[in-house]
C-alpha atoms as a PDB file:
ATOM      1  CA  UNK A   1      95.887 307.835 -20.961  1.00  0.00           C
ATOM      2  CA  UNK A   2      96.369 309.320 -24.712  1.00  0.00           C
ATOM      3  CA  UNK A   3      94.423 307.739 -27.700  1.00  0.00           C
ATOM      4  CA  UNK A   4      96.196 305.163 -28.862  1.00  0.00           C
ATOM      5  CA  UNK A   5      95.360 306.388 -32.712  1.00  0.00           C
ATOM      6  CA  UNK A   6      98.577 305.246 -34.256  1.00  0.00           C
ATOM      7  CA  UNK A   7      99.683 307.229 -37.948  1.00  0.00           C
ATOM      8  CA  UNK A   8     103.314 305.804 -38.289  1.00  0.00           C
ATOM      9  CA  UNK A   9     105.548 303.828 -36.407  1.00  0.00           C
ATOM     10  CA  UNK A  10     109.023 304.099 -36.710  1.00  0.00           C
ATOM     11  CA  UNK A  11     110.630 300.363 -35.724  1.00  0.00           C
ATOM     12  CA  UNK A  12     114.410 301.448 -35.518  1.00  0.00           C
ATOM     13  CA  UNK A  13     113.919 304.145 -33.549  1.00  0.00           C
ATOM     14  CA  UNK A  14     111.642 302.333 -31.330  1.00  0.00           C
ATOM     15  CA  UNK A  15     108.363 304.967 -31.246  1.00  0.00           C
ATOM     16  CA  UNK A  16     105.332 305.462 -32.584  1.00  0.00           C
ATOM     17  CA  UNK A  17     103.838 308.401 -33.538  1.00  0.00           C
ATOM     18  CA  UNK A  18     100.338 308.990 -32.533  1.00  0.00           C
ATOM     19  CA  UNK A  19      97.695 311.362 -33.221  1.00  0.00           C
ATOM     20  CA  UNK A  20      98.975 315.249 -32.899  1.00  0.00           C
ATOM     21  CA  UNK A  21      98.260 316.553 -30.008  1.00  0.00           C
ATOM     22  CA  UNK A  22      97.247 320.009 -31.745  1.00  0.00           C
ATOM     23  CA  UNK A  23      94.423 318.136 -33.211  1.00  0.00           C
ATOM     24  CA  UNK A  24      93.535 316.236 -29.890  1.00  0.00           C
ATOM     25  CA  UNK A  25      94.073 318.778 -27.235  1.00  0.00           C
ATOM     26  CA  UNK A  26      96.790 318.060 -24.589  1.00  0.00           C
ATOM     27  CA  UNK A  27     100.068 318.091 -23.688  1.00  0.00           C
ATOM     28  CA  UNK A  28     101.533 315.054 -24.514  1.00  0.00           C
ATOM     29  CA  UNK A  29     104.119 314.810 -27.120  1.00  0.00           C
ATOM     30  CA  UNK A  30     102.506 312.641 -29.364  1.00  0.00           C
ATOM     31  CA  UNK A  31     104.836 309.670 -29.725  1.00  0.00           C
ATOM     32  CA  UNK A  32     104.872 306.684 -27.520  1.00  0.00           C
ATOM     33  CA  UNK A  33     108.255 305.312 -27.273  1.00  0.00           C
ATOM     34  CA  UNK A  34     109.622 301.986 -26.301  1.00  0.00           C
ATOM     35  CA  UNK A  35     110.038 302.707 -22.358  1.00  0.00           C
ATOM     36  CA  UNK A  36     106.684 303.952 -22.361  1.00  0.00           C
ATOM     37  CA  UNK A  37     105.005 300.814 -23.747  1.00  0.00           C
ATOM     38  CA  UNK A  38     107.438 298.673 -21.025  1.00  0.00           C
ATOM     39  CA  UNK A  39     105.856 300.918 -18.732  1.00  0.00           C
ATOM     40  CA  UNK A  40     101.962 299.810 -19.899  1.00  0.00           C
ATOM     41  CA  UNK A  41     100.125 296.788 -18.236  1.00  0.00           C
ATOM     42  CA  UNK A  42      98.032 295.544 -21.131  1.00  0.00           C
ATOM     43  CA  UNK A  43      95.851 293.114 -21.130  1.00  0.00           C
ATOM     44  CA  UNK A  44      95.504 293.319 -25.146  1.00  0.00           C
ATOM     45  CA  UNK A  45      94.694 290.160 -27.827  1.00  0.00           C
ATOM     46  CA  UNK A  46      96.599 291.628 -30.161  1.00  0.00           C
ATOM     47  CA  UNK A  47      98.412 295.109 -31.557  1.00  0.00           C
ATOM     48  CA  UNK A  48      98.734 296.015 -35.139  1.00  0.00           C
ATOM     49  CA  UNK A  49     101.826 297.601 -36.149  1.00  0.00           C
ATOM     50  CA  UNK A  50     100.998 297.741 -39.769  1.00  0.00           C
ATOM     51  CA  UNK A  51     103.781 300.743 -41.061  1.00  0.00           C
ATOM     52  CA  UNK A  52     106.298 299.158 -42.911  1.00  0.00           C
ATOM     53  CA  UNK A  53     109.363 296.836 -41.502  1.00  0.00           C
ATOM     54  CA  UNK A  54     107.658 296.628 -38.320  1.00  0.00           C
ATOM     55  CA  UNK A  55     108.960 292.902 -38.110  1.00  0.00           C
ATOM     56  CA  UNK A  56     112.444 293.601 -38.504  1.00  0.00           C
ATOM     57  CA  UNK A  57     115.146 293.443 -35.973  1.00  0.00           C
ATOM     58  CA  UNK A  58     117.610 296.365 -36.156  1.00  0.00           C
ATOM     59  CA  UNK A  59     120.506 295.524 -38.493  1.00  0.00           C
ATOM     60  CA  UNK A  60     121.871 292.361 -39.812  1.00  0.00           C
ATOM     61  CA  UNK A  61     121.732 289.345 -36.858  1.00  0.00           C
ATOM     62  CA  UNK A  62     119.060 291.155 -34.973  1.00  0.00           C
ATOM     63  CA  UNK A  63     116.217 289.198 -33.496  1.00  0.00           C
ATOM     64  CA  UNK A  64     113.649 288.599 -35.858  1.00  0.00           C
ATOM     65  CA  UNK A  65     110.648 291.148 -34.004  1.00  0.00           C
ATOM     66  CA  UNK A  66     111.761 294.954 -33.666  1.00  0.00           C
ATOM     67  CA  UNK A  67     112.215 295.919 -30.259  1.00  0.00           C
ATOM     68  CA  UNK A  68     108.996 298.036 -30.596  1.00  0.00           C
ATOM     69  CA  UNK A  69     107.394 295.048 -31.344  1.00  0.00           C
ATOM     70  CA  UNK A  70     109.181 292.874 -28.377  1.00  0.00           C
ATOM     71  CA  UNK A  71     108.251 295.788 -26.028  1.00  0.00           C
ATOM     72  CA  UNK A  72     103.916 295.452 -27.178  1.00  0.00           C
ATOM     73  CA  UNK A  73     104.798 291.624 -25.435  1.00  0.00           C
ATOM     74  CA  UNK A  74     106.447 292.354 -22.503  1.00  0.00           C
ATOM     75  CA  UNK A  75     103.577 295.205 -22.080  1.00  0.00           C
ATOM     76  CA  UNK A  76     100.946 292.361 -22.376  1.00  0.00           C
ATOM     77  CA  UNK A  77      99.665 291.866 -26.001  1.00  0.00           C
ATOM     78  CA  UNK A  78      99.178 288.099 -26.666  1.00  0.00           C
ATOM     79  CA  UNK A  79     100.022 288.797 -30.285  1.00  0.00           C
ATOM     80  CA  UNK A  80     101.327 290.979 -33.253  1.00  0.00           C
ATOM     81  CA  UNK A  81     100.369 291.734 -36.213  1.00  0.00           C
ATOM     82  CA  UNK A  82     103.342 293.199 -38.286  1.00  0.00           C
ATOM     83  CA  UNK A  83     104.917 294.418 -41.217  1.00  0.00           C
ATOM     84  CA  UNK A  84     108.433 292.655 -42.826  1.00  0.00           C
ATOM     85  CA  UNK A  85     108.632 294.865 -45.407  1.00  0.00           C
ATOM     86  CA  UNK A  86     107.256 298.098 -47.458  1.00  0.00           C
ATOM     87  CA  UNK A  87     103.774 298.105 -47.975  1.00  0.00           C
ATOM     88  CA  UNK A  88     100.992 299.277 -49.857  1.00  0.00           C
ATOM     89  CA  UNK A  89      98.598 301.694 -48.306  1.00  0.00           C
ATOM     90  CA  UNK A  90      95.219 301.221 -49.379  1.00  0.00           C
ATOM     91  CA  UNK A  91      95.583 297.308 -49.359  1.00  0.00           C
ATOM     92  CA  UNK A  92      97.295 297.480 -46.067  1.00  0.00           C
ATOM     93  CA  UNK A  93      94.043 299.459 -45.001  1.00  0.00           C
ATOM     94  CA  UNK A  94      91.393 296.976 -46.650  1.00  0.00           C
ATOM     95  CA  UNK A  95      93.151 293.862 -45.008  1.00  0.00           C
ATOM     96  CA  UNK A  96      93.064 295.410 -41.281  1.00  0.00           C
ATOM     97  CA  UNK A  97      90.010 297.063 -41.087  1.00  0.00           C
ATOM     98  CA  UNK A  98      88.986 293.709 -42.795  1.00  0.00           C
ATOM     99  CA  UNK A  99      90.326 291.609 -39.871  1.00  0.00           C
ATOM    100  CA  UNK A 100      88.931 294.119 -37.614  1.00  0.00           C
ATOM    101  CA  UNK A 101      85.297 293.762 -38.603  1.00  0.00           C
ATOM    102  CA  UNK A 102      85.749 290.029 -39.060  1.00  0.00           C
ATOM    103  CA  UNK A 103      86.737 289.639 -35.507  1.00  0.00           C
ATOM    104  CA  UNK A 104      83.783 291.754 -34.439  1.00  0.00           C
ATOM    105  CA  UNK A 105      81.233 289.254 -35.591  1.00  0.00           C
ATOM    106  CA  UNK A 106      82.943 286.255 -34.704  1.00  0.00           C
ATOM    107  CA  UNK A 107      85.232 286.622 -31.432  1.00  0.00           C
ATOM    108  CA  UNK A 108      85.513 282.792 -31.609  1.00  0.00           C
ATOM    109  CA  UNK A 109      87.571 282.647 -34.618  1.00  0.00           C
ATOM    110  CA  UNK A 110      90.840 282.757 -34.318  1.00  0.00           C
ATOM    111  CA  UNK A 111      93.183 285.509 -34.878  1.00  0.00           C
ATOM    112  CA  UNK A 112      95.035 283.358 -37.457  1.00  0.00           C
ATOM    113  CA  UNK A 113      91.848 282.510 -39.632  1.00  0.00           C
ATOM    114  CA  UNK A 114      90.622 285.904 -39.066  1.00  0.00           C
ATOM    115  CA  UNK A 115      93.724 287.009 -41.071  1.00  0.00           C
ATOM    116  CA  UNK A 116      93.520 283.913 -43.598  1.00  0.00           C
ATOM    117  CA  UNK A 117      89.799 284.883 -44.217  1.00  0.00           C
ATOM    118  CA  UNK A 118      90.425 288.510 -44.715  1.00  0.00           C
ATOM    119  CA  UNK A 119      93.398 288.080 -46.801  1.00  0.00           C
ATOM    120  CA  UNK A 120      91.759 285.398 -49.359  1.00  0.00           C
ATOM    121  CA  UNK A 121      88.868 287.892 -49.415  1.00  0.00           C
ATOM    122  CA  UNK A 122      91.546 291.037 -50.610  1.00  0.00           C
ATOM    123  CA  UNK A 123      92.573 288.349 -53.577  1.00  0.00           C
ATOM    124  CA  UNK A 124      89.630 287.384 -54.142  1.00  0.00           C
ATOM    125  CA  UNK A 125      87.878 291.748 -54.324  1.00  0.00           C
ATOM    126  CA  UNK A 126      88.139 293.674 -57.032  1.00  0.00           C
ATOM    127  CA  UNK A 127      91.558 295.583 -56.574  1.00  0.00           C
ATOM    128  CA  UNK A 128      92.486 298.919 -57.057  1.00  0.00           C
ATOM    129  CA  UNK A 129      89.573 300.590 -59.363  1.00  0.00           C
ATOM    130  CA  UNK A 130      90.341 303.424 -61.139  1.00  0.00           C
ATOM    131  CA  UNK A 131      87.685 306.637 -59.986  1.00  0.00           C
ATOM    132  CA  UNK A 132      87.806 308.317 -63.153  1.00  0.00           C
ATOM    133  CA  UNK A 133      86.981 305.120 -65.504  1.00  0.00           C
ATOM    134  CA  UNK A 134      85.917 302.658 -62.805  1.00  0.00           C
ATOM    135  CA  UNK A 135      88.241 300.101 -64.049  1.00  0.00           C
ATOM    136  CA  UNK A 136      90.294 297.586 -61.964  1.00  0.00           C
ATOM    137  CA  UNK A 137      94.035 298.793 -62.515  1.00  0.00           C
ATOM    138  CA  UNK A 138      95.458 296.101 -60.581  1.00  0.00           C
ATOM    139  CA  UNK A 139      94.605 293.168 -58.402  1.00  0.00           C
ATOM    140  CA  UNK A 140      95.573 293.237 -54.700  1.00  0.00           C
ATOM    141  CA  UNK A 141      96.093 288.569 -55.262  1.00  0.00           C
ATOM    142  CA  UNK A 142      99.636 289.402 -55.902  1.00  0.00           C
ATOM    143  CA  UNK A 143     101.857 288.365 -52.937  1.00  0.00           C
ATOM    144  CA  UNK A 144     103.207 291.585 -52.809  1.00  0.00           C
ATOM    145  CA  UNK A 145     100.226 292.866 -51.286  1.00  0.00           C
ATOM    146  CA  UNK A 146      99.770 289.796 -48.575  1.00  0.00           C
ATOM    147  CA  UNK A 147     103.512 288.498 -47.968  1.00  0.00           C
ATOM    148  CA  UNK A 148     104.520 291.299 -45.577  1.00  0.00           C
ATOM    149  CA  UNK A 149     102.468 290.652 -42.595  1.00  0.00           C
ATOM    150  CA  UNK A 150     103.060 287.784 -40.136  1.00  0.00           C
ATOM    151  CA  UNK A 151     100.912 287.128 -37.328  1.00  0.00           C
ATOM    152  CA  UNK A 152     103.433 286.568 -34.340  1.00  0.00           C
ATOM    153  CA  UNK A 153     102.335 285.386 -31.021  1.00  0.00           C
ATOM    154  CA  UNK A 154      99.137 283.656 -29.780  1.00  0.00           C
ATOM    155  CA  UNK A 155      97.005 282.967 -33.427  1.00  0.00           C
ATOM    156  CA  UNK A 156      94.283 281.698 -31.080  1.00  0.00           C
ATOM    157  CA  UNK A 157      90.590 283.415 -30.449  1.00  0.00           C
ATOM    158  CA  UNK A 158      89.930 286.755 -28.806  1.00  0.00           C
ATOM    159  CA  UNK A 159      88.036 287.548 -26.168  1.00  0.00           C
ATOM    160  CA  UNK A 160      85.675 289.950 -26.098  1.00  0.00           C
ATOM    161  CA  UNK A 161      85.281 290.559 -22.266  1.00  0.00           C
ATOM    162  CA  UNK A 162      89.481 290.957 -21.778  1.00  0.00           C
END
């Protein structure tokens, strides 16, 4: 089975786009498309799809999940964490690896206070700091930062034996 080391994900066409297989070694193609994560039994808490517009349906009146998102369901995740909108990069990184390592120590917490937690601790940090004069530029509090992900699915606790 490939690494599931996701770079991009591209919602409307229903793929995403995993680590090269030039720099892994193989002979897979390097995306995983829609049919192929139908095709998965997973038995998975939950899947980040943190590129951008990850949440959105395809066109106006679509369902309110992408289909790449809809497919991570029927596959087995028990929830989603996705994207409604365009988003920043480093602050998207900060807030998953945050949830990440916040889950690790406490598998009893819930998915949805594991994201509460680690997004009052982004508004709460010290932004985006300069290198060059160590200064914060900006502050990651603004809702633009925090508004775009929704936690769709089961919010509940993970378990660390599944």
């Amino acid at each position: 089975m490939r690494a599931l080391q996701r770079i991009k994900v591209f919602p409307l066409l229903a793929v995403v786009l995993l680590t090269s297989p030039r720099l892994i070694g193989g002979s897979e193609d390097g995306l995983l498309t829609m049919g192929e994560i139908l095709g998965l039994k997973m038995d998975a808490d939950w899947i980040v799809l943190s590129a951008c517009n990850t949440a959105a349906g395809q066109g106006a009146g679509a369902e309110a999940i992408s289909g790449l998102g809809r497919a991570f369901f029927y596959a087995g995740t028990r929830a989603l964490l996705v994207c409604s909108w365009p988003v920043e990069t480093s602050s998207a990184r900060l807030l998953t690896t945050d949830i990440f390592r916040r889950q690790s120590h406490n598998w009893s917490l819930g998915r949805d206070k594991v994201l509460q937690r680690a997004m009052l601790a982004l508004i709460d940090g010290e932004g985006h700091v300069d290198k060059a004069s160590g200064k914060t530029v900006f502050s990651y509090a603004h809702p633009i930062f925090l508004a775009p992900f929704s936690l769709v699915g089961d919010g509940g606790a993970g378990n660390p034996t599944s």
